[in-house]
N, C-alpha and C. Protein backbone atom coordinates (compact mmCIF):
# COMPACT_ATOMS: atom_id res chain seq x y z
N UNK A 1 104.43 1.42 49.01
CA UNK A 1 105.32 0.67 49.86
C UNK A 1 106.25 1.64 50.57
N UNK A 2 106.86 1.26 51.60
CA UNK A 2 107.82 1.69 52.51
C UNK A 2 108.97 1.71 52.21
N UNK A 3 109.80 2.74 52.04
CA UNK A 3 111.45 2.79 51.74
C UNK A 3 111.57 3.49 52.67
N UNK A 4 113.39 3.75 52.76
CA UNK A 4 113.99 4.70 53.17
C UNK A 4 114.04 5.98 52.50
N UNK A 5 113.03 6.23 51.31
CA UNK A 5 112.83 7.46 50.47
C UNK A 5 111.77 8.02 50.91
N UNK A 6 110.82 6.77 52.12
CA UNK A 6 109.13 7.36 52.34
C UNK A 6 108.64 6.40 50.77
N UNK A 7 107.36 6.73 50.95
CA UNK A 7 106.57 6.42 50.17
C UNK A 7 106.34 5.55 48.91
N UNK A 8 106.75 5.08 48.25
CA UNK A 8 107.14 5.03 46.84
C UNK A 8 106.00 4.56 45.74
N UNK A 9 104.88 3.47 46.20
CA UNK A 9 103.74 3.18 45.44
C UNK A 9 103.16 2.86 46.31
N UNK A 10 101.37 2.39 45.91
CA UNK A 10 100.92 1.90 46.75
C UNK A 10 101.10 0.15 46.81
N UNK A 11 100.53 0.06 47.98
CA UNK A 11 100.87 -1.92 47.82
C UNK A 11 100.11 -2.40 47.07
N UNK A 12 100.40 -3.40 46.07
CA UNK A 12 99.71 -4.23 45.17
C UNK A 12 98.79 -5.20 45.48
N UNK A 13 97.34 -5.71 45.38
CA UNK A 13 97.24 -6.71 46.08
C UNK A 13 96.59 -7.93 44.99
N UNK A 14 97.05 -8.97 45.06
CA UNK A 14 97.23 -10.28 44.33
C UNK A 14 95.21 -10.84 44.05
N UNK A 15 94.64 -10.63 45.49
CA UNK A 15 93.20 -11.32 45.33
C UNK A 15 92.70 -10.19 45.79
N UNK A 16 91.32 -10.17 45.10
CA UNK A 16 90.29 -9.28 45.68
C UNK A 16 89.94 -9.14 47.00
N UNK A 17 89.35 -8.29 47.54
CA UNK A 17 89.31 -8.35 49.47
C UNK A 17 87.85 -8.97 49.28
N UNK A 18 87.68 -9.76 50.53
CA UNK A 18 86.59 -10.33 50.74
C UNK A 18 85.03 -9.97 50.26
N UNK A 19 84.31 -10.90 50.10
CA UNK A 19 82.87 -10.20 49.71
C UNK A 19 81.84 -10.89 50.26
N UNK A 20 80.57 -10.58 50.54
CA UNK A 20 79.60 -11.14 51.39
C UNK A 20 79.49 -12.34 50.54
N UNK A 21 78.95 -13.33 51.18
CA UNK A 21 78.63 -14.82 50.63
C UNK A 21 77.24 -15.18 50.68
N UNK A 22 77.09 -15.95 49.70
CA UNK A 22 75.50 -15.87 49.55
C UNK A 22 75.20 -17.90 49.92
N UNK A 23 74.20 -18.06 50.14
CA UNK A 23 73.96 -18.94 51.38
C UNK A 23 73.01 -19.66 50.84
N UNK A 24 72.61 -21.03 50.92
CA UNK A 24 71.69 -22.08 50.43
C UNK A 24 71.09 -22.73 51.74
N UNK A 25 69.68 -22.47 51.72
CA UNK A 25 69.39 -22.97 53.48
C UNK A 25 68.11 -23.72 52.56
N UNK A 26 68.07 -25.19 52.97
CA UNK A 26 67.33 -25.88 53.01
C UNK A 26 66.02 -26.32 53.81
N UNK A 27 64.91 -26.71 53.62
CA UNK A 27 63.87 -27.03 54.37
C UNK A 27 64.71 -28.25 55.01
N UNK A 28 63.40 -29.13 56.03
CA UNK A 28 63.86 -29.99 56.24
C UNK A 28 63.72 -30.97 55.31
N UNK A 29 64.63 -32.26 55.36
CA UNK A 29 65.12 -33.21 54.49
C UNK A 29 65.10 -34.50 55.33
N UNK A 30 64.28 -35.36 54.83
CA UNK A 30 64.44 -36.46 56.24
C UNK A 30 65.87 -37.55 55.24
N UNK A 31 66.77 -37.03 55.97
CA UNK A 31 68.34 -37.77 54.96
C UNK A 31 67.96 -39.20 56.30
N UNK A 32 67.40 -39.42 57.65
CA UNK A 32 68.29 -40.65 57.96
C UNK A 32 66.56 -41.12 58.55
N UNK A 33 66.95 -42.73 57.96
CA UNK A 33 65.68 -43.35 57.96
C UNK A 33 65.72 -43.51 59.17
N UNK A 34 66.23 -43.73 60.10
CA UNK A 34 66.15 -44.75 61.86
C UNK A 34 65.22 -43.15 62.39
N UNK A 35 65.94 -42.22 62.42
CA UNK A 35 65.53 -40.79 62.90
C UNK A 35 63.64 -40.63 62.10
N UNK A 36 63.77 -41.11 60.94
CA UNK A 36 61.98 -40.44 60.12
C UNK A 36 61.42 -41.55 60.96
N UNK A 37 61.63 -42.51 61.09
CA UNK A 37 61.00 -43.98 61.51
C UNK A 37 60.50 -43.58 63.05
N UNK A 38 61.61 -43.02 63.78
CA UNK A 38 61.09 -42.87 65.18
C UNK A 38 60.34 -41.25 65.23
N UNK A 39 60.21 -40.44 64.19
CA UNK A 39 59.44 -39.20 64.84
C UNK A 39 58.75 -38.94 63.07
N UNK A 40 57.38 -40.26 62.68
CA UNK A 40 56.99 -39.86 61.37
C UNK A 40 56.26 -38.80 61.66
N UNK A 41 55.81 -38.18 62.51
CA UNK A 41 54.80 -36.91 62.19
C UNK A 41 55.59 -35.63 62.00
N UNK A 42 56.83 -35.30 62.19
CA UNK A 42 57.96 -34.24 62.17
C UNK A 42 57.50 -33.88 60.21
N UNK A 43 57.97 -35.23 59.40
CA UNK A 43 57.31 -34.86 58.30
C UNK A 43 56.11 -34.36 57.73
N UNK A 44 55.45 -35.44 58.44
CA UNK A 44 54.08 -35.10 57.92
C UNK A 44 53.53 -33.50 58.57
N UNK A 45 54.15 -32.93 59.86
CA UNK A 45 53.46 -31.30 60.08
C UNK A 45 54.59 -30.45 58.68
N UNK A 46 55.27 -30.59 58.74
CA UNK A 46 56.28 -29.81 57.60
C UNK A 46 55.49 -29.90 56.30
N UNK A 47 55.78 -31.11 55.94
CA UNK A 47 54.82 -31.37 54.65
C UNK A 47 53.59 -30.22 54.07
N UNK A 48 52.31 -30.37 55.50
CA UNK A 48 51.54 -29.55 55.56
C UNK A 48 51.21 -28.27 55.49
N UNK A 49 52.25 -27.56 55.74
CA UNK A 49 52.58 -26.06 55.61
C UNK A 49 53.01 -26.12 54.20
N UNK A 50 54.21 -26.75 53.36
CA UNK A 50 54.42 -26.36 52.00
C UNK A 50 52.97 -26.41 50.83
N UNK A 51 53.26 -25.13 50.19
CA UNK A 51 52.54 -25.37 48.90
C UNK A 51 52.72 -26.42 48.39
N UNK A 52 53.65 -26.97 48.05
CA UNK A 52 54.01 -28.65 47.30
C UNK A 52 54.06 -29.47 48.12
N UNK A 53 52.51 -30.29 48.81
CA UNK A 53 52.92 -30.82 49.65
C UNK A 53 53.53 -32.51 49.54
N UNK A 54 54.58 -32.72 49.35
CA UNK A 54 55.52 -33.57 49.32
C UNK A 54 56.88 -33.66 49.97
N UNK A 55 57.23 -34.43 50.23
CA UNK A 55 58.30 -34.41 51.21
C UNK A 55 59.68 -34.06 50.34
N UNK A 56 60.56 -33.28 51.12
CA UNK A 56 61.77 -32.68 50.18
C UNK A 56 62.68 -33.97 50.21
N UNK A 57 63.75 -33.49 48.63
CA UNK A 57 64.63 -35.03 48.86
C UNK A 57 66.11 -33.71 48.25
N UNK A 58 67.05 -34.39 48.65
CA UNK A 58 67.92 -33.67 48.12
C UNK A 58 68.51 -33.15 47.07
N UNK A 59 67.42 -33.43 45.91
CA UNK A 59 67.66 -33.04 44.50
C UNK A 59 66.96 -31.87 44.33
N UNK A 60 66.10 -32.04 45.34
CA UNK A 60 64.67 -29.94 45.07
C UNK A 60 66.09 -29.40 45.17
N UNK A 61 67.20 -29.47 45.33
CA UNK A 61 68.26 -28.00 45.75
C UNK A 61 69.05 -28.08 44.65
N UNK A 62 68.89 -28.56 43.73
CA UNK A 62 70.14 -28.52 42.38
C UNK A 62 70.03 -27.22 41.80
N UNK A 63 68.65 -26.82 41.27
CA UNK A 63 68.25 -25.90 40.61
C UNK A 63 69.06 -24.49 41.17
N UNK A 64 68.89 -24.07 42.44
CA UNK A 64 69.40 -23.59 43.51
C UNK A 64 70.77 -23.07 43.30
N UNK A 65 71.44 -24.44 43.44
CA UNK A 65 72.55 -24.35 43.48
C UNK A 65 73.41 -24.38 42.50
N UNK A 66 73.23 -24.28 41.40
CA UNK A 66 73.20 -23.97 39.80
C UNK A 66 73.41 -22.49 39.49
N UNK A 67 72.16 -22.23 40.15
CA UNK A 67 71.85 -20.28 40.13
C UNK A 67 73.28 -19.89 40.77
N UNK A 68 73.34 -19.99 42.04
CA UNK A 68 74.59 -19.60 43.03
C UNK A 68 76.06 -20.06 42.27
N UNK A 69 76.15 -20.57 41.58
CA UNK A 69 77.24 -21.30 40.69
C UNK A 69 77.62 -20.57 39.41
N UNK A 70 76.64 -19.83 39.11
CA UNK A 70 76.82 -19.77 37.65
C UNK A 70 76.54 -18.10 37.67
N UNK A 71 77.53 -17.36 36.47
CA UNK A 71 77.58 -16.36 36.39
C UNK A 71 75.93 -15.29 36.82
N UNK A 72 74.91 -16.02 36.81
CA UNK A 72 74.03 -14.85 36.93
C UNK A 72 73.61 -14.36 37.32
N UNK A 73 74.56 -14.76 38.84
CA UNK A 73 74.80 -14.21 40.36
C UNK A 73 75.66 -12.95 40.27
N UNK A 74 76.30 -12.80 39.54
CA UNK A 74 77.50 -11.61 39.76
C UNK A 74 76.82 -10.36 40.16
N UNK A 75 75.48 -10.14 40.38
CA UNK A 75 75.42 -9.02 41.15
C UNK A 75 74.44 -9.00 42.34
N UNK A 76 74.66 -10.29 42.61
CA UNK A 76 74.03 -11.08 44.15
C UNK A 76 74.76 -10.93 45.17
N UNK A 77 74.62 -10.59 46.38
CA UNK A 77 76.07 -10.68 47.27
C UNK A 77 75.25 -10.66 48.89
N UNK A 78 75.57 -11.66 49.31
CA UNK A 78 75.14 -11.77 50.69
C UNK A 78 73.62 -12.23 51.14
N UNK A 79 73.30 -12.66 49.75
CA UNK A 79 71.73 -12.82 50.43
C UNK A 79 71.91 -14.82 50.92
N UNK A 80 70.37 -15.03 51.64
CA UNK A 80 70.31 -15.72 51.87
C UNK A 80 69.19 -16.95 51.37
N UNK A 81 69.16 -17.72 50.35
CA UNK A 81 68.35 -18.13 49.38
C UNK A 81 67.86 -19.50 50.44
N UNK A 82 66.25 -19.05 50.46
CA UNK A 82 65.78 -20.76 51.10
C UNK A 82 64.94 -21.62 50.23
N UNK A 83 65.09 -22.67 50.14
CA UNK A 83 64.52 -23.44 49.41
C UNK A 83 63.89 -24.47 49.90
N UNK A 84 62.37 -24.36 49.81
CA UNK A 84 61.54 -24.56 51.04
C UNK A 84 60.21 -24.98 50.76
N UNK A 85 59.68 -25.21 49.16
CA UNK A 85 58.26 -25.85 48.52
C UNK A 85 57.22 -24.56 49.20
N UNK A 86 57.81 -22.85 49.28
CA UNK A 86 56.93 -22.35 49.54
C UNK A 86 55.98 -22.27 50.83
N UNK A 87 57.27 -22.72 51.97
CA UNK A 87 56.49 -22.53 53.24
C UNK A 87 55.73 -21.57 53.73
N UNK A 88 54.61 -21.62 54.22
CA UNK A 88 53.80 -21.02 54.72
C UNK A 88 53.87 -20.05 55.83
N UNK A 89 54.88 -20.91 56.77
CA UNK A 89 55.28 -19.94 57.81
C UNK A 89 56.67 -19.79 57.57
N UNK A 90 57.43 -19.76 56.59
CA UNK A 90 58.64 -19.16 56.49
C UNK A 90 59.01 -17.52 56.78
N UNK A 91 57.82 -16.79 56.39
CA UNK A 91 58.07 -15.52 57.03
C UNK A 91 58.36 -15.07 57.88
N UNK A 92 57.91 -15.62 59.34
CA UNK A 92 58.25 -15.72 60.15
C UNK A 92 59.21 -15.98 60.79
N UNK A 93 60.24 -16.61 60.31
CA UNK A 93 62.16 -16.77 60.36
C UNK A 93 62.71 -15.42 60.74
């Protein structure tokens, strides 16, 4: 810190400085029926590409988000986790 002596310690700081954040990106999810109703084939090409071919619901992401939650991340930092039934053309992203 700053005195009129100069110098005296360094500054203390209360929280850690920022750290990369790690990220949960979902496939698609058909959440609103009026929207699946007017474009059903949007699912059904998605569908087709996953290894599991079944349509995602918002519980495939618990597991996920459990991992990211729970200590056995502490030396994870910044990545970007997709959860996706094993898309086919996900590489391509």
């Amino acid at each position: 810190m700053l005195s009129t002596r100069g110098v005296t310690s360094p500054p203390s700081y209360t929280t850690p400085p920022p750290s990369p954040l790690d990220t949960l990106t979902p496939d698609y999810i058909p959440h609103d029926e009026e929207y699946a109703a007017q474009q059903p084939h949007v699912d059904e090409i998605i569908t087709s590409r996953r290894a599991f071919q079944r349509t995602m619901v918002p519980e495939d992401m618990v597991g996920t988000l459990i991992y990211l939650l729970s200590p056995l991340l502490s030396f994870v930092t910044g990545q970007n986790i997709w959860v996706n039934a094993a898309d086919r053309d996900s590489t391509r992203r």
